[in-house]
C-alpha atoms as a PDB file:
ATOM      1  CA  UNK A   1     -36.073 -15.428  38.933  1.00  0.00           C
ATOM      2  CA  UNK A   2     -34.783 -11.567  40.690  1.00  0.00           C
ATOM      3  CA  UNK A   3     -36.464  -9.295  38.135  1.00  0.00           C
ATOM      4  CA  UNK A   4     -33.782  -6.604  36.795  1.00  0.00           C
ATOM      5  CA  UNK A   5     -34.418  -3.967  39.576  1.00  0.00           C
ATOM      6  CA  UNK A   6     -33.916  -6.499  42.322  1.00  0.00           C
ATOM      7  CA  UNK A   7     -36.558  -5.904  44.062  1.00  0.00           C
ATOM      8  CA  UNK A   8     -38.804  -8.429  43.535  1.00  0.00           C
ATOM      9  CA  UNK A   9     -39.398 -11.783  41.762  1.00  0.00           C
ATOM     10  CA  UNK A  10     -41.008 -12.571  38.235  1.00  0.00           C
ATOM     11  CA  UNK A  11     -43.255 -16.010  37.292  1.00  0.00           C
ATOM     12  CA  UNK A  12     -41.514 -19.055  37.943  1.00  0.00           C
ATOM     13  CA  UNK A  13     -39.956 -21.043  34.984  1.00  0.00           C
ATOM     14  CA  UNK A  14     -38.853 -24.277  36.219  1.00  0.00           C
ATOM     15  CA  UNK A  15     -36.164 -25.991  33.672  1.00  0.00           C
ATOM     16  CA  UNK A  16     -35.498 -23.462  31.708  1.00  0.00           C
ATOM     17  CA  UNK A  17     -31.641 -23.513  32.270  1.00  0.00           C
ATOM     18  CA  UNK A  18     -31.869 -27.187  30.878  1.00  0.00           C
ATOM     19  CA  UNK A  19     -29.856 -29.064  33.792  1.00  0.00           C
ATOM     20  CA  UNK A  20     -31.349 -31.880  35.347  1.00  0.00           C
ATOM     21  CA  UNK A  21     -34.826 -30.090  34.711  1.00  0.00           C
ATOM     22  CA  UNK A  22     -34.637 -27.640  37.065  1.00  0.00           C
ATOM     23  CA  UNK A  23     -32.577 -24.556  37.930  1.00  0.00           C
ATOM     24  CA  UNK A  24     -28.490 -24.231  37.388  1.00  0.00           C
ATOM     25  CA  UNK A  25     -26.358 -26.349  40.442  1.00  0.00           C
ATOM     26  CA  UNK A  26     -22.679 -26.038  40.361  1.00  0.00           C
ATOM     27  CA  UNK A  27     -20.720 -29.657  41.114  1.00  0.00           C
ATOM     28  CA  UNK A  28     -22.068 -29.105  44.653  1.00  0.00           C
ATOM     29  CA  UNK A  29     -25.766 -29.460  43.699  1.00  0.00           C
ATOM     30  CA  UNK A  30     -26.315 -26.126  44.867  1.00  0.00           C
ATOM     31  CA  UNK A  31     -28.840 -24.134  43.227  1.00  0.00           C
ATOM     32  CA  UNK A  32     -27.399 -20.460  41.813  1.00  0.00           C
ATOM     33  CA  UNK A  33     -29.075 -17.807  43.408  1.00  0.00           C
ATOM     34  CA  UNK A  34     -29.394 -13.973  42.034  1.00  0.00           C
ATOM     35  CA  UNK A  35     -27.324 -11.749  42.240  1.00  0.00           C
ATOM     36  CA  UNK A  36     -29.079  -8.952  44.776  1.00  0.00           C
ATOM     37  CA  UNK A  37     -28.887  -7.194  47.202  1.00  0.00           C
ATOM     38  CA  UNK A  38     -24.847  -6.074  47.650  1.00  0.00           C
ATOM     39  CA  UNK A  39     -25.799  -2.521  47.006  1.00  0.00           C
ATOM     40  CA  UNK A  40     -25.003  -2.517  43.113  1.00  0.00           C
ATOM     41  CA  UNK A  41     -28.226  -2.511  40.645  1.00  0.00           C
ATOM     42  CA  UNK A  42     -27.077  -4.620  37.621  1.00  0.00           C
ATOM     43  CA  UNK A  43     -30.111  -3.383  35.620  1.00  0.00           C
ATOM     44  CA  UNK A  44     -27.921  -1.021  33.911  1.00  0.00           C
ATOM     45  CA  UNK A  45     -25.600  -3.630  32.546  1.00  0.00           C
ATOM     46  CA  UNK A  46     -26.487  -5.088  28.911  1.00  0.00           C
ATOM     47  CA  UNK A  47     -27.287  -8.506  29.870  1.00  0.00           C
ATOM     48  CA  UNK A  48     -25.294  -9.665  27.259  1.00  0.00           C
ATOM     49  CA  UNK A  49     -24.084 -12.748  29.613  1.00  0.00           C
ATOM     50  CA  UNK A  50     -27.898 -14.049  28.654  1.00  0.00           C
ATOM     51  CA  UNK A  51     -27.502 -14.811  24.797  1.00  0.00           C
ATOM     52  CA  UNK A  52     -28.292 -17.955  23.435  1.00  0.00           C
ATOM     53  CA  UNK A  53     -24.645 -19.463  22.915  1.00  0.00           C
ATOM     54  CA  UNK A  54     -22.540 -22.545  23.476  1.00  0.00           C
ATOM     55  CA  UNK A  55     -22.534 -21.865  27.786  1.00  0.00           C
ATOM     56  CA  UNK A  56     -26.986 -22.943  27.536  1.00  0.00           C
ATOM     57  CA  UNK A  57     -27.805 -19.027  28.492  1.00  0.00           C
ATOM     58  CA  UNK A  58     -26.375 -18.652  32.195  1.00  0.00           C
ATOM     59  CA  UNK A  59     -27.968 -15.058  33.027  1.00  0.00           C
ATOM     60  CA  UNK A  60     -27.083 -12.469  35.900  1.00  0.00           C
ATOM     61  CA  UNK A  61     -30.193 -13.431  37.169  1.00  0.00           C
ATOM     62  CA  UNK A  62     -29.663 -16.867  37.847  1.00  0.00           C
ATOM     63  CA  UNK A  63     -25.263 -16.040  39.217  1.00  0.00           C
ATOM     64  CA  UNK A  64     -24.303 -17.219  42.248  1.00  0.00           C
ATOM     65  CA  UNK A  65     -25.173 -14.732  45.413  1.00  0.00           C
ATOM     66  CA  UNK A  66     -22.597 -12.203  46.153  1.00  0.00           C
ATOM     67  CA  UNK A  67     -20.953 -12.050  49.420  1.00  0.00           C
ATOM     68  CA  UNK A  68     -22.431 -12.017  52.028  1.00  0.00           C
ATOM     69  CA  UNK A  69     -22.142  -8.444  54.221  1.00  0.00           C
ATOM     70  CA  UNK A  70     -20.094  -6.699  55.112  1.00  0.00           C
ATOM     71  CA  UNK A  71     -17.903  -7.237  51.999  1.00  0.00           C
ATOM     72  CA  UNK A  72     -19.266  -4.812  49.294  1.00  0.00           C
ATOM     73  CA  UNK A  73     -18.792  -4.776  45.253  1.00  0.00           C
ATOM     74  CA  UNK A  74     -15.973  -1.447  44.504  1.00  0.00           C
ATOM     75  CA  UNK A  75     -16.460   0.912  41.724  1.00  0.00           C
ATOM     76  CA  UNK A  76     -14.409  -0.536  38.547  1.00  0.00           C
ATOM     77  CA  UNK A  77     -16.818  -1.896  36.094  1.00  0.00           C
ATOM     78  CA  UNK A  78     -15.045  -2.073  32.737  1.00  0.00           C
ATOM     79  CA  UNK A  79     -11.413  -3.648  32.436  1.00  0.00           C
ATOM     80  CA  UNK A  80     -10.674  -0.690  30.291  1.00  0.00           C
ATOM     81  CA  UNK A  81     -11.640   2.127  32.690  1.00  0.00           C
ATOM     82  CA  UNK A  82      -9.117   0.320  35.164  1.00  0.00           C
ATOM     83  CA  UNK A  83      -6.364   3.380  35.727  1.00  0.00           C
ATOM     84  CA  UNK A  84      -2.764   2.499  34.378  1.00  0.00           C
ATOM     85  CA  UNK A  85       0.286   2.616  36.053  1.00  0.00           C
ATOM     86  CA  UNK A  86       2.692   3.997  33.896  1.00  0.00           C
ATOM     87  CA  UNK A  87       1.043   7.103  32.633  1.00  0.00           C
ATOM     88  CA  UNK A  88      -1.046   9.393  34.460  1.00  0.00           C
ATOM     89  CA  UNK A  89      -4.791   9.305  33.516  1.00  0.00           C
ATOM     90  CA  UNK A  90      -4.687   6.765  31.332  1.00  0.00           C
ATOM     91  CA  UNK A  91      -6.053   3.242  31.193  1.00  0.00           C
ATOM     92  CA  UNK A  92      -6.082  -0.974  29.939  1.00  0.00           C
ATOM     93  CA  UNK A  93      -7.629   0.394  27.178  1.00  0.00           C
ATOM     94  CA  UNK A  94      -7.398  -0.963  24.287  1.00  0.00           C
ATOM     95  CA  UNK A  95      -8.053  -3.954  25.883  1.00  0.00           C
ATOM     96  CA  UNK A  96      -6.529  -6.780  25.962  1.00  0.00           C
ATOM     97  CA  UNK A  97      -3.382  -5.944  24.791  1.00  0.00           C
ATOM     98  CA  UNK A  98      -2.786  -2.124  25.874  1.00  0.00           C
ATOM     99  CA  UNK A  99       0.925  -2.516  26.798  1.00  0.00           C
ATOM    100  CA  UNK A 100       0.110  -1.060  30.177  1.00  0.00           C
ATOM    101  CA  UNK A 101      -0.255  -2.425  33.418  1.00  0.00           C
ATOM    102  CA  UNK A 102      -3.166  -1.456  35.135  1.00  0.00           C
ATOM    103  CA  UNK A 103      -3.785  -1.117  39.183  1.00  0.00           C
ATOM    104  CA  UNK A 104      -6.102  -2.605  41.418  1.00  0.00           C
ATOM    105  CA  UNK A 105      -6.450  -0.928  44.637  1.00  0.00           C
ATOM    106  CA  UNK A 106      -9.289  -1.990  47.347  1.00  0.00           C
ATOM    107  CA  UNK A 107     -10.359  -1.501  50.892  1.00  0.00           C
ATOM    108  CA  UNK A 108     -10.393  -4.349  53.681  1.00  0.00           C
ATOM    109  CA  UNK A 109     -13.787  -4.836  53.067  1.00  0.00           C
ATOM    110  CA  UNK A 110     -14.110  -4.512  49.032  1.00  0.00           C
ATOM    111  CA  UNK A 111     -14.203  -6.846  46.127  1.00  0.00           C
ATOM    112  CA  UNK A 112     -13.975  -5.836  42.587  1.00  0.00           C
ATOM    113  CA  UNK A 113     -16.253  -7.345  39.414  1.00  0.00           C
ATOM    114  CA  UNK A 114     -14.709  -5.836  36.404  1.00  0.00           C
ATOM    115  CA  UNK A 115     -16.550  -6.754  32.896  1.00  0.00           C
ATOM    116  CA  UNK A 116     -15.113  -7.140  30.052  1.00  0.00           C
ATOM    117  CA  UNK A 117     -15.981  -8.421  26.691  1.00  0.00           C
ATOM    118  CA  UNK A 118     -14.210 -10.739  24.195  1.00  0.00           C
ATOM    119  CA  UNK A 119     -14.323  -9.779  20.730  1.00  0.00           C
ATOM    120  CA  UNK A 120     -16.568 -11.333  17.914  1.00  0.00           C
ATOM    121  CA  UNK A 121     -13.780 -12.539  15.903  1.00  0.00           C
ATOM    122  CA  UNK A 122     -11.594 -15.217  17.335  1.00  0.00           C
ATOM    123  CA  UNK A 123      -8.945 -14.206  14.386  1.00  0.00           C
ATOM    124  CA  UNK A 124      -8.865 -10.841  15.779  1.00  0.00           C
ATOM    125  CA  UNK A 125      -8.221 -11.606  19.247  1.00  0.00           C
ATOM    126  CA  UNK A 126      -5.842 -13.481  18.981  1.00  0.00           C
ATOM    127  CA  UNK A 127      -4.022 -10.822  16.805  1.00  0.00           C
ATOM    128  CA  UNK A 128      -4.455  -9.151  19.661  1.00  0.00           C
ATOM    129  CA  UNK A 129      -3.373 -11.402  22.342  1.00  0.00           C
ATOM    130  CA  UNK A 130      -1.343 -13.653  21.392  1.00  0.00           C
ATOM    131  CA  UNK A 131       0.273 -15.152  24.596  1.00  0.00           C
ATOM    132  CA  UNK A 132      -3.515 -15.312  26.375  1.00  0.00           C
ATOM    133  CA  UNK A 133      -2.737 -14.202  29.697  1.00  0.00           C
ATOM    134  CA  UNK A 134      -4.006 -12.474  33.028  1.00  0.00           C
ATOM    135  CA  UNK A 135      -1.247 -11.976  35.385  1.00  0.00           C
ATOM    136  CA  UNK A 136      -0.561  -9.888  38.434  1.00  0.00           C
ATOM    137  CA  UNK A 137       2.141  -8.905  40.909  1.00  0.00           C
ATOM    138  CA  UNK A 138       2.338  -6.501  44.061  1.00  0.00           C
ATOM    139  CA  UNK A 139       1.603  -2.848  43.380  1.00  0.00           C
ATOM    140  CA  UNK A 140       4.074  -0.538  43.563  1.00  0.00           C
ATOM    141  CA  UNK A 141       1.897   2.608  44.375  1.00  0.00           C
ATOM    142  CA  UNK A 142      -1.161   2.760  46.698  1.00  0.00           C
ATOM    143  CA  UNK A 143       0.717  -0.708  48.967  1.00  0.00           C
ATOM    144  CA  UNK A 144       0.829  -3.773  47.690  1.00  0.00           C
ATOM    145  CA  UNK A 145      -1.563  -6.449  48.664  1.00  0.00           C
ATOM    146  CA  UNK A 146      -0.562  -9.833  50.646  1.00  0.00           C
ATOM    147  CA  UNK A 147      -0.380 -12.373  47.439  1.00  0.00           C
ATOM    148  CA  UNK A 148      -0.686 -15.374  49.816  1.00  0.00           C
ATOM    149  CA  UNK A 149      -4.536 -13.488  50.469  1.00  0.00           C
ATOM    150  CA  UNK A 150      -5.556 -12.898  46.595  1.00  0.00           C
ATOM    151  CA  UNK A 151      -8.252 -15.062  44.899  1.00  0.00           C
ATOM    152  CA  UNK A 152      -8.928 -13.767  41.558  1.00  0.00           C
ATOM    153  CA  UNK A 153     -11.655 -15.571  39.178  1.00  0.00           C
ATOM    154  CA  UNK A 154     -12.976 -15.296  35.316  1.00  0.00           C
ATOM    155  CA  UNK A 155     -16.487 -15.380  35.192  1.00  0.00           C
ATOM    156  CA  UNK A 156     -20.090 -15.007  33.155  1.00  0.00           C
ATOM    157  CA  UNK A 157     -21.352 -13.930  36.739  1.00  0.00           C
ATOM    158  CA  UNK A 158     -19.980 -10.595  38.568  1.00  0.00           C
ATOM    159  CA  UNK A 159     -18.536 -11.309  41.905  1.00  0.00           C
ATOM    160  CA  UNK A 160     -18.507 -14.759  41.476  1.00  0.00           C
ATOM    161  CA  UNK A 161     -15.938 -16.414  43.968  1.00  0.00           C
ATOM    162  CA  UNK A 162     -17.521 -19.852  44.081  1.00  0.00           C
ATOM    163  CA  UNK A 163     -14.562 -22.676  44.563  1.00  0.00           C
ATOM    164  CA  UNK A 164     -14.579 -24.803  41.998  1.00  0.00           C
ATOM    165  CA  UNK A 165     -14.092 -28.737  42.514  1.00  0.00           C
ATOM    166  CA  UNK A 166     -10.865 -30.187  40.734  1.00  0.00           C
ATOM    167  CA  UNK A 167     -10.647 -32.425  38.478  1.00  0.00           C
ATOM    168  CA  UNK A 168     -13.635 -31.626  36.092  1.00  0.00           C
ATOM    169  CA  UNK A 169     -14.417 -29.783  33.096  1.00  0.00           C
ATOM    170  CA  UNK A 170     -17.341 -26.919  34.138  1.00  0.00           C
ATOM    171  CA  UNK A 171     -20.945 -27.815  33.198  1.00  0.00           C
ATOM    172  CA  UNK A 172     -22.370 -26.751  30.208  1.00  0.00           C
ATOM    173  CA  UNK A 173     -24.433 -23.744  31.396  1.00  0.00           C
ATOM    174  CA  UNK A 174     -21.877 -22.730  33.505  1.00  0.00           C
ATOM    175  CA  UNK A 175     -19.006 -22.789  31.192  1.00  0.00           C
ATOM    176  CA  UNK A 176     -16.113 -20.544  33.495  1.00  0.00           C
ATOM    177  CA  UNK A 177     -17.165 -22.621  36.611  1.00  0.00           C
ATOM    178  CA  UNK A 178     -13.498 -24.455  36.737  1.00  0.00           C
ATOM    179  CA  UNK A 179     -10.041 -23.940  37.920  1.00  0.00           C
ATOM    180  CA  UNK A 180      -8.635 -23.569  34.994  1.00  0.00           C
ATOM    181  CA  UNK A 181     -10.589 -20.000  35.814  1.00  0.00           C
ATOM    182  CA  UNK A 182      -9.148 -18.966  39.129  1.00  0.00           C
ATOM    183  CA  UNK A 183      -6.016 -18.263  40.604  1.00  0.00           C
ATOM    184  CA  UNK A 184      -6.312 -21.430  42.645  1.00  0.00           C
ATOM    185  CA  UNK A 185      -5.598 -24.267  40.483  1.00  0.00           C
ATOM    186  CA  UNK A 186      -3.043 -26.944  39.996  1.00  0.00           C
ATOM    187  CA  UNK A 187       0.529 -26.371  39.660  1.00  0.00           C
ATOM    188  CA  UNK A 188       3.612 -27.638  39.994  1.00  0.00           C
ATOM    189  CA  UNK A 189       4.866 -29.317  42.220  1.00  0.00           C
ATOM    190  CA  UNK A 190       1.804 -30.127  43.337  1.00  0.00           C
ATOM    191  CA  UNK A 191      -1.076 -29.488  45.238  1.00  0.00           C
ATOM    192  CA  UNK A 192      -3.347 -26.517  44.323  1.00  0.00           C
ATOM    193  CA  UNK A 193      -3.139 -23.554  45.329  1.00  0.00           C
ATOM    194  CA  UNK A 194      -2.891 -20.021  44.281  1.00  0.00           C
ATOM    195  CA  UNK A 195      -1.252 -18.213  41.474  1.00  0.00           C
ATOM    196  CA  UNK A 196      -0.565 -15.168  40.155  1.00  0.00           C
ATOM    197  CA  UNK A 197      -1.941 -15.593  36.902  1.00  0.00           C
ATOM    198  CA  UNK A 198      -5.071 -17.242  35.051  1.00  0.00           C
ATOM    199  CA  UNK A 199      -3.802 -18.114  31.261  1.00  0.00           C
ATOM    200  CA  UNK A 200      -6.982 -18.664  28.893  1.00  0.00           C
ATOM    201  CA  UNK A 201      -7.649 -19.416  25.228  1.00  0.00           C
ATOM    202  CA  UNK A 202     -10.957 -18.815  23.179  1.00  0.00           C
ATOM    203  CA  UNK A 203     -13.001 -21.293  21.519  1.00  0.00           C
ATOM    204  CA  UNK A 204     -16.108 -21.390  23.666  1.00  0.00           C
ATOM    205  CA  UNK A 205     -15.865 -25.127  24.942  1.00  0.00           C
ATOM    206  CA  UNK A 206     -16.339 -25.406  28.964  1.00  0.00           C
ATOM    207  CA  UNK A 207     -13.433 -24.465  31.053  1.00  0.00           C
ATOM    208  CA  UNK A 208     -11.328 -27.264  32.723  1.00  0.00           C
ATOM    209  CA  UNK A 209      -9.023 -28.143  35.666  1.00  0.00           C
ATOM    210  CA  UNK A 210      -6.048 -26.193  33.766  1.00  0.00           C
ATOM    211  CA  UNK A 211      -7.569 -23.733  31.135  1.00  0.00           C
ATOM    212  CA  UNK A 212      -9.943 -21.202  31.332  1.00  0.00           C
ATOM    213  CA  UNK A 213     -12.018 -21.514  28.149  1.00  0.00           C
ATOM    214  CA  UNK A 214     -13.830 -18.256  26.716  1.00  0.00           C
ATOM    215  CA  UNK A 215     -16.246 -17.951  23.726  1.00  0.00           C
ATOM    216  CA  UNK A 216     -16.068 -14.846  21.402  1.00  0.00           C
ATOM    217  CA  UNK A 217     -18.175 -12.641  21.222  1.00  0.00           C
ATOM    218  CA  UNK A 218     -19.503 -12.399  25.165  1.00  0.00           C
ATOM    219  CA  UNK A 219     -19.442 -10.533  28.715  1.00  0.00           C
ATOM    220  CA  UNK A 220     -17.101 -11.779  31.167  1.00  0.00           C
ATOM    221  CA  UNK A 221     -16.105 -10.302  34.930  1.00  0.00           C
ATOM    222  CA  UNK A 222     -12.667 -10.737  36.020  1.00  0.00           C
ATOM    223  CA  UNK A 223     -13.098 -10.802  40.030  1.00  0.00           C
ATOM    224  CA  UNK A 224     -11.138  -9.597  42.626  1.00  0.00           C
ATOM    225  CA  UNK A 225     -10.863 -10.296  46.254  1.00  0.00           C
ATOM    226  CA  UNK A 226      -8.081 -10.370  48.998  1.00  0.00           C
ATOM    227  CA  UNK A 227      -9.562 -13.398  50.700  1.00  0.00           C
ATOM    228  CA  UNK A 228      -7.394 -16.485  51.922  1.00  0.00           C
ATOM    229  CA  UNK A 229      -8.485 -19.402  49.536  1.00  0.00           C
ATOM    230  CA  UNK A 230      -6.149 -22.330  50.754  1.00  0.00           C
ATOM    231  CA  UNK A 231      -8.640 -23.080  53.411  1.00  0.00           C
ATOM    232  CA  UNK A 232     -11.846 -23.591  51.226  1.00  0.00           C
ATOM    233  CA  UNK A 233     -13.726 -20.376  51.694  1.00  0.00           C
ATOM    234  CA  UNK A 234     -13.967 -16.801  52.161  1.00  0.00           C
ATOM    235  CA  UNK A 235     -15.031 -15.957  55.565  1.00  0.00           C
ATOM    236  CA  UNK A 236     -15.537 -12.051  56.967  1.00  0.00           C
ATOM    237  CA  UNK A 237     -13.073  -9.169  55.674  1.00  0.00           C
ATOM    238  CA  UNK A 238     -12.095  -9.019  58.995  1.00  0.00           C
ATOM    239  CA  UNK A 239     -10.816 -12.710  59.028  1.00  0.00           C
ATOM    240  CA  UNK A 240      -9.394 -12.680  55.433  1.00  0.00           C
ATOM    241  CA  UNK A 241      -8.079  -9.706  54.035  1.00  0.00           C
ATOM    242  CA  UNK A 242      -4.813  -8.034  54.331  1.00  0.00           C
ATOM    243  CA  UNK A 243      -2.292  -6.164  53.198  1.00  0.00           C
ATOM    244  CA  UNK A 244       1.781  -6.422  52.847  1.00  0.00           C
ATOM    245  CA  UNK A 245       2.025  -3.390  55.460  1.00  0.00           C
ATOM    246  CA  UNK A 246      -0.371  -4.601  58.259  1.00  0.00           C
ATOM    247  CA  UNK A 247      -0.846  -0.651  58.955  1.00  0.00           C
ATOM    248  CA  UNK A 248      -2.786  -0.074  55.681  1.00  0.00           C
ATOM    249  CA  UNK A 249      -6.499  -0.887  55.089  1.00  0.00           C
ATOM    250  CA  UNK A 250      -6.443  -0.307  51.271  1.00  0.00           C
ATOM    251  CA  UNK A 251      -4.006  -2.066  48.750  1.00  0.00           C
ATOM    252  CA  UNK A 252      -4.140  -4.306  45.768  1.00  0.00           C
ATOM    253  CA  UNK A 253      -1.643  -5.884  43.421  1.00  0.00           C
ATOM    254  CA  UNK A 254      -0.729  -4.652  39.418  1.00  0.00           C
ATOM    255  CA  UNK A 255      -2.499  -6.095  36.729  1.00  0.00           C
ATOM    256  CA  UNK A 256      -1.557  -6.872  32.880  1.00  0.00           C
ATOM    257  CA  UNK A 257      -3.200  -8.417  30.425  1.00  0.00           C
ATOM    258  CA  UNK A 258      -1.959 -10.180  27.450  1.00  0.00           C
END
């Protein structure tokens, strides 16, 4: 395992994430590696995606890697330091259900891993959110991004753009690894493909092909990239992202949260 600083490794611990005796795998079979090295230390963040819970203990250091340079993690940490739209200076917060609609702005080469954290009580969020949704459309200040070129996922792992197979319900320790977590999932008519929303409910079980599933009480990252995901992966910014008006290099889309 990465130690917290990132800079170097600790004693080995093989099968402590409890799959198949060794390390976590996604559908693939490919190990998760840590996630170092993109210029971000994540030592500052309370590891809170690490408790003991129903997901097994999936824990930053054993996410997926980030991307691979030149892309590079943005600034926006917290959903509720995202800037609003409507009102000057203001933000998502309270989160979930601020009213506002909150912008996401990001440079050709930029992706965003915004934490947030679902309440302890499942009465209470739902109070609180009541229609369970994530949605997004093109930004009306700042240019609006390409929505064709938007892959947006819900994760226990920042920067976690991993393409999930269809047609399964995420493994245990890896309970947001499904499509029901990204904005490329089935839809009608059919096939796949992207969306402009990710609708979710909370009750802790694994995420499936049509519903991402979160638990109360834990850290989540809702992440952003304008990357092309019809063709199966996300290749170099250069390749990928773009926005509505090919003469900017920074744009994004408006976000609300229900």
């Amino acid at each position: 395992m990465c130690l917290a600083e990132g800079a170097s490794l600790g004693p080995c611990e093989c099968g402590s994430m409890g799959v198949g005796g060794g390390g976590p795998a996604d559908a693939g079979g490919a190990p998760l590696a840590g996630d170092a090295g993109d210029g971000h230390a994540d030592a500052g963040l309370d590891d809170d995606a690490g408790q003991p819970g129903p997901d097994g203990g999936l824990t930053l250091a054993s996410c997926p890697a980030p991307l691979p340079a030149p892309w590079t993690r943005g600034p926006l940490r917290r959903v509720v330091d995202v800037p609003a739209v409507e009102i000057r200076g203001a933000s998502l917060n309270p989160f979930p259900n601020s009213g506002m609609t909150g912008l996401f702005l990001t440079r050709d080469d930029e992706y965003l891993a915004v934490e947030f954290t679902t309440p302890p009580s499942v009465s209470d969020w739902n109070a609180r959110a009541p229609s369970k949704l994530f949605e997004w459309d093109e930004a009306q200040v700042g240019g609006a991004a390409s929505l064709g070129r938007i892959f947006v996922t819900i994760s226990r792992c920042p920067g976690d753009f991993r393409i999930a197979p269809g047609g399964q319900s995420a493994p245990a320790n890896d309970p947001t690894f499904a499509r029901g977590c990204t904005s490329f999932r089935p839809r009608l008519p059919f096939p796949a493909g992207p969306t402009s929303n990710i609708p979710y409910v909370i009750d802790g079980a694994p995420a499936d092909d049509a519903t991402c599933r979160l638990a109360p009480g834990h850290r989540y990252f809702l992440n952003f990239v304008r990357a092309d995901r019809t063709d199966g992966v996300i290749g170099l910014p250069e390749a990928e992202a773009s926005c509505a008006n090919p003469d900017q290099t920074s744009c994004g889309v408006q976000l609300r949260i229900h």
